[in-house]
N, C-alpha and C. Protein backbone atom coordinates (compact mmCIF):
# COMPACT_ATOMS: atom_id res chain seq x y z
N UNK A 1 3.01 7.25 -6.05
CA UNK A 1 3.90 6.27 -5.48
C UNK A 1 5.23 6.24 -6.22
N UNK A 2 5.19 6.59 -7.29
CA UNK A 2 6.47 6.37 -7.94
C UNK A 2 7.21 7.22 -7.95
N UNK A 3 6.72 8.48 -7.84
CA UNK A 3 7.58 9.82 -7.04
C UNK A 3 8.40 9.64 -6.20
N UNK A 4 7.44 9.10 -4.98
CA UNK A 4 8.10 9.02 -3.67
C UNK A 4 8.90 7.92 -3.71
N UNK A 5 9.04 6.55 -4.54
CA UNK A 5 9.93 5.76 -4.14
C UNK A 5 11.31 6.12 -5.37
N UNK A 6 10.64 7.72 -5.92
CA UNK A 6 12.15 7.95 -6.99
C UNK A 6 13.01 8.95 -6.35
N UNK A 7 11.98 9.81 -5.19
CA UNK A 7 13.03 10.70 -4.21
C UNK A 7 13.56 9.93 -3.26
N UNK A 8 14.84 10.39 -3.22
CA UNK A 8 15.68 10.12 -2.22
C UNK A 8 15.37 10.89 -0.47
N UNK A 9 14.98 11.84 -0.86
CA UNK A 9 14.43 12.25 0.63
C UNK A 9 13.51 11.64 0.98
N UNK A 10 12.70 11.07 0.08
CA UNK A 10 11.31 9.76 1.47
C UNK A 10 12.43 8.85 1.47
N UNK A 11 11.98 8.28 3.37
CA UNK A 11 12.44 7.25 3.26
C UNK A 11 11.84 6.08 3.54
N UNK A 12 10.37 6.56 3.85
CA UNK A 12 9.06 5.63 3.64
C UNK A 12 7.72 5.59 3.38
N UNK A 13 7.08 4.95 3.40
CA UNK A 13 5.61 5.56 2.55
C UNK A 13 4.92 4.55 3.74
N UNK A 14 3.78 5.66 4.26
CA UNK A 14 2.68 5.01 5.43
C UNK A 14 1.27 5.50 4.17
N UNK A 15 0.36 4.24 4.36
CA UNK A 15 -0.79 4.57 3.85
C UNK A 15 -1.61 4.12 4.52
N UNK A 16 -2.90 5.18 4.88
CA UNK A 16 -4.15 4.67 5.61
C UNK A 16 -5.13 4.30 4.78
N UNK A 17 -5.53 2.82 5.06
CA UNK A 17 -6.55 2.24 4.69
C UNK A 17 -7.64 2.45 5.19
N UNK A 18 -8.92 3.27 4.37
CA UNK A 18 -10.35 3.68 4.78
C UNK A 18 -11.24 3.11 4.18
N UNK A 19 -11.27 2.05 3.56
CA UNK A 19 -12.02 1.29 2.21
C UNK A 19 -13.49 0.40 2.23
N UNK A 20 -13.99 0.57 2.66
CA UNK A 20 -15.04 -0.22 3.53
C UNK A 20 -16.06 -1.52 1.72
N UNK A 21 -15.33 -1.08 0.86
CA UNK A 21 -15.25 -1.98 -0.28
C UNK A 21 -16.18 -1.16 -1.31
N UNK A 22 -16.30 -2.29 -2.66
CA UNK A 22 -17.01 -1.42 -3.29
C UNK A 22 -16.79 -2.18 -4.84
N UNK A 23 -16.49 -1.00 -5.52
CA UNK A 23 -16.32 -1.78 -7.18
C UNK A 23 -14.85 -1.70 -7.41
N UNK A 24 -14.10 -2.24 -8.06
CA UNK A 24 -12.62 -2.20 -8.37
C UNK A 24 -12.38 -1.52 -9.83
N UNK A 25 -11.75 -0.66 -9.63
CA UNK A 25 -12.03 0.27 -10.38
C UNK A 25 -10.90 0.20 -11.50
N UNK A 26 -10.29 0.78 -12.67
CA UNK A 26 -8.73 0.73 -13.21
C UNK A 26 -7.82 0.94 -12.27
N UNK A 27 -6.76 0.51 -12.60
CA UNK A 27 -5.64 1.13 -12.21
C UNK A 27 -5.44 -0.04 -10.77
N UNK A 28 -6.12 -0.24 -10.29
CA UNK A 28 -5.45 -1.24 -9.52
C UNK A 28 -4.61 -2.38 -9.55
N UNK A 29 -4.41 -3.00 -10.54
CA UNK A 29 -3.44 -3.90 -10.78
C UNK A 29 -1.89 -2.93 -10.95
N UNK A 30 -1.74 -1.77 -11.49
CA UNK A 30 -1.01 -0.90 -11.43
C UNK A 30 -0.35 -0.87 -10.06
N UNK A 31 -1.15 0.15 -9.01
CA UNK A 31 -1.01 -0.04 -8.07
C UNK A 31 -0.24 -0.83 -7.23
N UNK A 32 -0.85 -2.51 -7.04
CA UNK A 32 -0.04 -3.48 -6.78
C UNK A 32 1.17 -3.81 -7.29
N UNK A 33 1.45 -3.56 -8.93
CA UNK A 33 2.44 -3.78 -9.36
C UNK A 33 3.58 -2.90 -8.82
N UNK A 34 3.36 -1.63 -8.66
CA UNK A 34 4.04 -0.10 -8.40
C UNK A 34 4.75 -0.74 -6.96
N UNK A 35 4.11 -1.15 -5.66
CA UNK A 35 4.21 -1.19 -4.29
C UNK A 35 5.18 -3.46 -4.43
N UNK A 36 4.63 -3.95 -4.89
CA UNK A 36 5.51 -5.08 -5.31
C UNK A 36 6.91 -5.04 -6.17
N UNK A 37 7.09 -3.94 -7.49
CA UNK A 37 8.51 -4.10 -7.51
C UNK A 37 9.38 -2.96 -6.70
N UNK A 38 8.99 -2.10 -6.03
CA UNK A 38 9.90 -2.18 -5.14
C UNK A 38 9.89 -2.81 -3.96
N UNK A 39 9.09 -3.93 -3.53
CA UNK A 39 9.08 -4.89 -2.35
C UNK A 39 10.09 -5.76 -3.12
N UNK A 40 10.25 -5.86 -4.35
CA UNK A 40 11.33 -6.69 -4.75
C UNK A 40 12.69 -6.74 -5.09
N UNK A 41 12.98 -5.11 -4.87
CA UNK A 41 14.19 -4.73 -5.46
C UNK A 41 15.15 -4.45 -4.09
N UNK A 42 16.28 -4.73 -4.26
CA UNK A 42 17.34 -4.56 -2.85
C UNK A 42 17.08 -3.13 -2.74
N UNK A 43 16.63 -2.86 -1.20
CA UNK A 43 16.97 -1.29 -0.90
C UNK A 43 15.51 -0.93 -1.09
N UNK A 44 14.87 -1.56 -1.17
CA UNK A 44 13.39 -0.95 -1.38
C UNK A 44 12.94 0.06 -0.03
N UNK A 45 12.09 0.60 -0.82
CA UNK A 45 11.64 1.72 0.75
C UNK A 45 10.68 1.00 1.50
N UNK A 46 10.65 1.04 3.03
CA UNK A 46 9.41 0.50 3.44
C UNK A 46 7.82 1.02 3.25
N UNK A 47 7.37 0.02 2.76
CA UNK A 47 5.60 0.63 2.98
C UNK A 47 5.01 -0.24 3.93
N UNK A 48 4.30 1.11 4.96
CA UNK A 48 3.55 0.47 5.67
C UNK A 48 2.39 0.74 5.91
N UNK A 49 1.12 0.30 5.91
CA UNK A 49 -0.59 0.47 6.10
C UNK A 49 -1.03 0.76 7.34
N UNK A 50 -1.67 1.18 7.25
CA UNK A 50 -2.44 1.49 8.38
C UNK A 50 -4.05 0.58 8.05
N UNK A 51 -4.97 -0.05 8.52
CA UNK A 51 -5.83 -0.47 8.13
C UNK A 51 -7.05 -0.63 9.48
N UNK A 52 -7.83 0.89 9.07
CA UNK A 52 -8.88 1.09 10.25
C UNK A 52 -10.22 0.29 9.09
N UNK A 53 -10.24 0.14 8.44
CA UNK A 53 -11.11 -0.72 7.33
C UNK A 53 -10.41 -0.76 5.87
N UNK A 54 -10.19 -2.21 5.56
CA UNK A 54 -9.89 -2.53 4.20
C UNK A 54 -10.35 -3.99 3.17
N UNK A 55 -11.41 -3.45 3.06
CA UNK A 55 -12.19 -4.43 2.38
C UNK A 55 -11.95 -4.76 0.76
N UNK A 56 -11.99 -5.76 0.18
CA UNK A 56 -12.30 -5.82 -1.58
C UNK A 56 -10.96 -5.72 -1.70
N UNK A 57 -11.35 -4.41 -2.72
CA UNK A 57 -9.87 -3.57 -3.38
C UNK A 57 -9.05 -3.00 -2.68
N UNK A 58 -9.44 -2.91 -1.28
CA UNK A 58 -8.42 -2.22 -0.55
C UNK A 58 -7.73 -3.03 0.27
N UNK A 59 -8.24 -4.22 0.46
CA UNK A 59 -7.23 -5.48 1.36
C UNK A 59 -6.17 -5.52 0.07
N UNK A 60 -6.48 -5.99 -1.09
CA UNK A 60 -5.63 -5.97 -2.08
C UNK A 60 -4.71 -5.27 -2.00
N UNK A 61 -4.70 -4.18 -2.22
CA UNK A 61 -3.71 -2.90 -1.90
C UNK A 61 -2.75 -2.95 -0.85
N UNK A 62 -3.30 -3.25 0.49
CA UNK A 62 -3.16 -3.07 1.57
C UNK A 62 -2.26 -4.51 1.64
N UNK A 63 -2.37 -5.31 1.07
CA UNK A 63 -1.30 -6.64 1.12
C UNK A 63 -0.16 -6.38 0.29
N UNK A 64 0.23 -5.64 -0.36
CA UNK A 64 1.09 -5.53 -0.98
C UNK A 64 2.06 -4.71 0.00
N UNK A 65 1.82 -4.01 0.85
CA UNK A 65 2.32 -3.49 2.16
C UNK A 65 3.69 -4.45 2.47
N UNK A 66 4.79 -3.91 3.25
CA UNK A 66 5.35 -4.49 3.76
C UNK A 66 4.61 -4.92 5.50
N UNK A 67 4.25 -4.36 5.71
CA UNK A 67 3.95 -4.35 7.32
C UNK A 67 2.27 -3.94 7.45
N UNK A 68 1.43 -4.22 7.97
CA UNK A 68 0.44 -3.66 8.59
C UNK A 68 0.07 -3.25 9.71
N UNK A 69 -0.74 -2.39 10.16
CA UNK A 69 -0.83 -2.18 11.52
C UNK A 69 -2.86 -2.15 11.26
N UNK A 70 -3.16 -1.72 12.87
CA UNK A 70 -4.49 -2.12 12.37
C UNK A 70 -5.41 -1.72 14.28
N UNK A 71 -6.17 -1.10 14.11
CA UNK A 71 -6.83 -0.78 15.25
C UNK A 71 -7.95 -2.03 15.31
N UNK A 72 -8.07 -1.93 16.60
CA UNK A 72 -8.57 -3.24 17.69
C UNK A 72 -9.77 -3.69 16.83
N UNK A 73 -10.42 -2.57 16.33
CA UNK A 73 -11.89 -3.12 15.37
C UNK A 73 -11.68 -2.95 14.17
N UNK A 74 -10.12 -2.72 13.49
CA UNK A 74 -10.00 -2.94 12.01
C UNK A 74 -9.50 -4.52 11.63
C-alpha cells in the first residue's frame, strides 16, 4: 500500500474483500493506519473495496475504505 500511494502513476487502489473471518493476525493495525493517513491527507488517492465477504478483520480493513461496493449477498 505504501508503494502505490508513493507512485504517482496509481491513481487508485480497488481491494477485494474475501474474508469470511478468523484470527487477527499482526500487522493489522498497520494496515488501517497505512489506508487512514492517506484518507487524511489533501489529495489522497481513492480506495475503494469491493466486499463479496468481510467479516472480523476484514470489515476492519474494509472500513477504512473510502467507498464500498458489495454484491447482493455480500
Amino acid at each position: 500500500l505504501r508503494q502505490a500511494f508513493a507512485d504517482d502513476r496509481v491513481q487508485g487502489i480497488f481491494i477485494r474483500f474475501e474474508t469470511p473471518g478468523g484470527v487477527v493476525d499482526d500487522g493489522i493495525d498497520e494496515v488501517s493506519e497505512i489506508l487512514r493517513e492517506n484518507r487524511e491527507k489533501a489529495g489522497g488517492k481513492p480506495v475503494w473495496g469491493f466486499c463479496d465477504v468481510a467479516c472480523s478483520a476484514g470489515y476492519w480493513i474494509a472500513s477504512q475504505c473510502d467507498r464500498l461496493v458489495a454484491s447482493r449477498t455480500g
